[in-house]
Protein backbone atom coordinates (compact mmCIF):
# COMPACT_ATOMS: atom_id res chain seq x y z
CA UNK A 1 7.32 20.62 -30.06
CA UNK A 2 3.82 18.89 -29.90
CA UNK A 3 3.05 15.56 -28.59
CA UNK A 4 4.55 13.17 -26.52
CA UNK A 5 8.11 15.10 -25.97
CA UNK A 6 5.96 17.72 -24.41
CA UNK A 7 4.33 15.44 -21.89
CA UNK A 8 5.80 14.73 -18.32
CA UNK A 9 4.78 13.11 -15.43
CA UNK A 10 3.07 15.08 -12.79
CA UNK A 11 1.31 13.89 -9.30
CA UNK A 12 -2.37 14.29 -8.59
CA UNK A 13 -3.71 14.21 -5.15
CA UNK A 14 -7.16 12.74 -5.04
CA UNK A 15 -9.91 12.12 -2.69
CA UNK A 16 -9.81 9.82 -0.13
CA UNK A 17 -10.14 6.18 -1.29
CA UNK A 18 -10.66 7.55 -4.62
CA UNK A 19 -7.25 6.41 -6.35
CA UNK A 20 -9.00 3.57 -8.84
CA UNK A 21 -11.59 6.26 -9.58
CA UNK A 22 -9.60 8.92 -10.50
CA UNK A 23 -7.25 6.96 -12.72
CA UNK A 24 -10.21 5.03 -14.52
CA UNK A 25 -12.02 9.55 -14.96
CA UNK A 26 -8.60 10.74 -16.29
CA UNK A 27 -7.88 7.81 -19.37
CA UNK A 28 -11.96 7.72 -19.99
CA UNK A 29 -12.39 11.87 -20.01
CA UNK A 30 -8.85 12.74 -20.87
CA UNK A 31 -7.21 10.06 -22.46
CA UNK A 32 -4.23 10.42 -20.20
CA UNK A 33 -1.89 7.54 -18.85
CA UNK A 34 -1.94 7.01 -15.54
CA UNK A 35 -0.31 5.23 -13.22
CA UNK A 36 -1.64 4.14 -9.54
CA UNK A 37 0.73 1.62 -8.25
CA UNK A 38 -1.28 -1.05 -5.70
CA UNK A 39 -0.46 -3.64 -2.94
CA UNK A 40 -2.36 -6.82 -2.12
CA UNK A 41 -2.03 -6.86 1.55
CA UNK A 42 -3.16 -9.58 3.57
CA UNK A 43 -4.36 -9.39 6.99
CA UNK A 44 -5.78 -10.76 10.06
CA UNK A 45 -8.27 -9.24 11.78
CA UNK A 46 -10.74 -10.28 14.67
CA UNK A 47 -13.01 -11.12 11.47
CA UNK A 48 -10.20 -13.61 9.75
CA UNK A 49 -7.62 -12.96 7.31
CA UNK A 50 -8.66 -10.24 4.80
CA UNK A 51 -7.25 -9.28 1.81
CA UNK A 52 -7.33 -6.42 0.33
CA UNK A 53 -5.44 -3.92 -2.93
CA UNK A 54 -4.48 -0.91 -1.34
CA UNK A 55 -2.11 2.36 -3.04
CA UNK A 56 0.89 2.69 -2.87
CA UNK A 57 0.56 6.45 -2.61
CA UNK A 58 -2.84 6.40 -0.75
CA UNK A 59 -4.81 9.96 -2.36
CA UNK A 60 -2.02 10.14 -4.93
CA UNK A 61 -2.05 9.01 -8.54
CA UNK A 62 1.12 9.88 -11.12
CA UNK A 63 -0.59 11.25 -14.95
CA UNK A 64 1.73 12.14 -17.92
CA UNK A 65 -0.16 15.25 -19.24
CA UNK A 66 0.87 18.46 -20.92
CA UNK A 67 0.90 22.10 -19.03
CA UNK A 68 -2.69 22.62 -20.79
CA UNK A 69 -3.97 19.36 -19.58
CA UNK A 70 -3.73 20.96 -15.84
CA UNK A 71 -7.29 23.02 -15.75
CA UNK A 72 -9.21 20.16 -17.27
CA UNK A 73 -7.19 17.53 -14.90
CA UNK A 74 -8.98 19.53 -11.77
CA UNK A 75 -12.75 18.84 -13.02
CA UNK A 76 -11.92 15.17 -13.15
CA UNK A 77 -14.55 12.85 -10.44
CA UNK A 78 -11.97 11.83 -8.11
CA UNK A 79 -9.03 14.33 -8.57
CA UNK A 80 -8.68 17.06 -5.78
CA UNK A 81 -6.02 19.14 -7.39
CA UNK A 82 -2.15 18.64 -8.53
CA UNK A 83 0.68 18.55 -6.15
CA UNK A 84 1.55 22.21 -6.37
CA UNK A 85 4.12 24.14 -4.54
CA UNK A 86 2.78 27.66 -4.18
CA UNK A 87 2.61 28.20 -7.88
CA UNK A 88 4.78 25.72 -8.94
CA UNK A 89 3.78 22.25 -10.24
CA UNK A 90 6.66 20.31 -10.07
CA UNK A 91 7.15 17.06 -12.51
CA UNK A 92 8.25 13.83 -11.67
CA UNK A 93 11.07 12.54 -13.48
CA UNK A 94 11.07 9.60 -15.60
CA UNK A 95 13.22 7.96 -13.77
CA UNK A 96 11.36 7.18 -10.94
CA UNK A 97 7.98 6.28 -12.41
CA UNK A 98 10.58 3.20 -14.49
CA UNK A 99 11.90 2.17 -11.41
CA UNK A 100 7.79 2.02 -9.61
CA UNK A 101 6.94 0.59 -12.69
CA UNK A 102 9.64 -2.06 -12.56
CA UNK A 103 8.16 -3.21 -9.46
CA UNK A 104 5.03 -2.61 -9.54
CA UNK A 105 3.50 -2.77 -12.85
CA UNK A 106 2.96 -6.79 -13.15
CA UNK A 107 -0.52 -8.65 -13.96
CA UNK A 108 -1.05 -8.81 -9.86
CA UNK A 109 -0.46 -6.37 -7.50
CA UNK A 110 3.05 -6.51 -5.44
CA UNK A 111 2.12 -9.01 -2.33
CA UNK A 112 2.90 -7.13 1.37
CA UNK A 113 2.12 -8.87 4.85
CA UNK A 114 2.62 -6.94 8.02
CA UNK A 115 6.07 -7.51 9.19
CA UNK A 116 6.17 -9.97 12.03
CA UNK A 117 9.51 -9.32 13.89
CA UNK A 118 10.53 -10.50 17.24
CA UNK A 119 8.96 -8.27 20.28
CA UNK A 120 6.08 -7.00 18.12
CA UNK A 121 2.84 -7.07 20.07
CA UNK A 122 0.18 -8.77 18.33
CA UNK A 123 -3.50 -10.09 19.24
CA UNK A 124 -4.75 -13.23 18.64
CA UNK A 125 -7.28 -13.14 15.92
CA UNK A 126 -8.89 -16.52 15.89
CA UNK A 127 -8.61 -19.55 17.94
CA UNK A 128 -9.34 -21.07 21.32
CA UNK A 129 -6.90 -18.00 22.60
CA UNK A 130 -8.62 -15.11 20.43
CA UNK A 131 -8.52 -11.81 21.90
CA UNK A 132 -5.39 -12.42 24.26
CA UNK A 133 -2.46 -9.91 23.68
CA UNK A 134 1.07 -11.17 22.72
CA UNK A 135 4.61 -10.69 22.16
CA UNK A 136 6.36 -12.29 18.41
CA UNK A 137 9.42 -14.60 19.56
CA UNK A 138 10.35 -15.30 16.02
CA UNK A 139 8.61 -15.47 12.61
CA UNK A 140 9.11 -18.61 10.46
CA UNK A 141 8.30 -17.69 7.00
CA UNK A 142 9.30 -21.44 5.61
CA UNK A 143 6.00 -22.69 7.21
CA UNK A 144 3.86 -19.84 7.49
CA UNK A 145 4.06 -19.87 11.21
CA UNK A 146 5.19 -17.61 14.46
CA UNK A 147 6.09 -18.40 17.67
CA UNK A 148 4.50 -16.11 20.07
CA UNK A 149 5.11 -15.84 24.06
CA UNK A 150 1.74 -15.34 25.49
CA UNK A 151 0.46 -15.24 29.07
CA UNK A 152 -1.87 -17.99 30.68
CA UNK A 153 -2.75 -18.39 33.71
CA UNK A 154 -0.06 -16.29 34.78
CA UNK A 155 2.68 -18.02 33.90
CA UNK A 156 4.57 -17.09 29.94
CA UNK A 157 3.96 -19.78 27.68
CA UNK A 158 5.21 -20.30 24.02
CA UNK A 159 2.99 -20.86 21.59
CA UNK A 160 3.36 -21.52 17.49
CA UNK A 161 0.33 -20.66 15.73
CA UNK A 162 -0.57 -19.78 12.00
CA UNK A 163 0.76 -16.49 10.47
CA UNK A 164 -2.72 -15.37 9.84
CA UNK A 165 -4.19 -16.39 13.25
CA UNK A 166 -2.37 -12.88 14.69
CA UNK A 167 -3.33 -8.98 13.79
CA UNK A 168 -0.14 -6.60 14.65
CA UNK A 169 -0.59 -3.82 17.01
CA UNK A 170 0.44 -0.76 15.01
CA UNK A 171 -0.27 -2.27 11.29
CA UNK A 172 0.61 0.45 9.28
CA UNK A 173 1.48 0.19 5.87
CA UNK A 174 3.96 2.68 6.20
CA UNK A 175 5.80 0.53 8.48
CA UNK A 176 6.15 -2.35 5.52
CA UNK A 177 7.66 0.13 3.02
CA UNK A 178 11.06 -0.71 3.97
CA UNK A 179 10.84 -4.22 3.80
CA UNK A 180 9.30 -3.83 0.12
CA UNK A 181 12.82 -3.71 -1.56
CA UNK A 182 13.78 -7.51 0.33
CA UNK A 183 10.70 -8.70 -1.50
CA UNK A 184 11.61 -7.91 -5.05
């Protein structure tokens, strides 16, 4: 068999922040699809709310290639190898890379904000109160806003304040990746 019944999905690992890179080396060089599913995250930081397109799979990229594609693949700017398993370069099924692409294969990047869920510590990011530590009481995603308890003068006080006005603690995307499924 030649052509596209030979080709199968494989996973490349690339360099660090080097995702968009890679993908943009391997169509250009190789002419092979690629697909590098992104987030737009938006966050607040002690700068503001910043938003930003990050991976899905950060240093990962998915190619649909042929077994001869694999030595070429490796010179690629960007690419640090395929996933490998000893000797074994295991493919990923169809399957899966529908079911990304269902979700995340639209005109603009899938939308994440850090989960805000009562007793997660967050800092104030902007405000008369910026810099002060405190403790999520309840999101309210109707109006963009969450009540926070926060500590003045001693005494725990309840404040509402804008969504963006507070960074989380531990912001890791890894921590959103359950909540993706509730969003689609």
């Amino acid at each position: 068999m030649n052509g596209i019944l030979d080709k199968a999905w494989y996973c490349a690992r690339t360099k660090p922040k080097h995702e968009h890179i890679a993908a943009a080396n391997l169509l250009k060089h190789l002419g092979l699809q690629v697909f590098n599913p992104r987030l737009r995250v938006e966050r607040a930081t002690q700068r503001g709310l910043v938003r930003t397109v990050e991976p899905l799979f950060p240093c990962y990229v998915f190619i649909q290639c042929q077994p001869h594609d694999w030595g070429d693949i490796r010179y690629v700017n960007g690419v640090s190898s395929l996933v490998h398993f000893g000797e074994i370069i295991p493919t990923v099924p169809d399957s899966v890379i529908e079911n990304l692409r269902l979700c995340f294969e639209a005109e603009e990047p899938l939308l994440v904000e850090d989960p805000l869920l009562p007793g997660a510590e967050v800092t104030i990011a902007e405000g008369a109160f910026r810099g002060f530590q405190a403790t999520v009481l309840k999101a309210l995603p109707a109006q963009r806003r969450v009540q926070i308890l926060l500590d003045i003068l001693g005494r725990p006080t309840v404040v509402e304040l804008d969504r963006h006005s507070v960074t989380l603690e531990n912001r890791s995307l890894a921590a959103s990746m359950p909540l993706l499924a509730a969003v689609r």
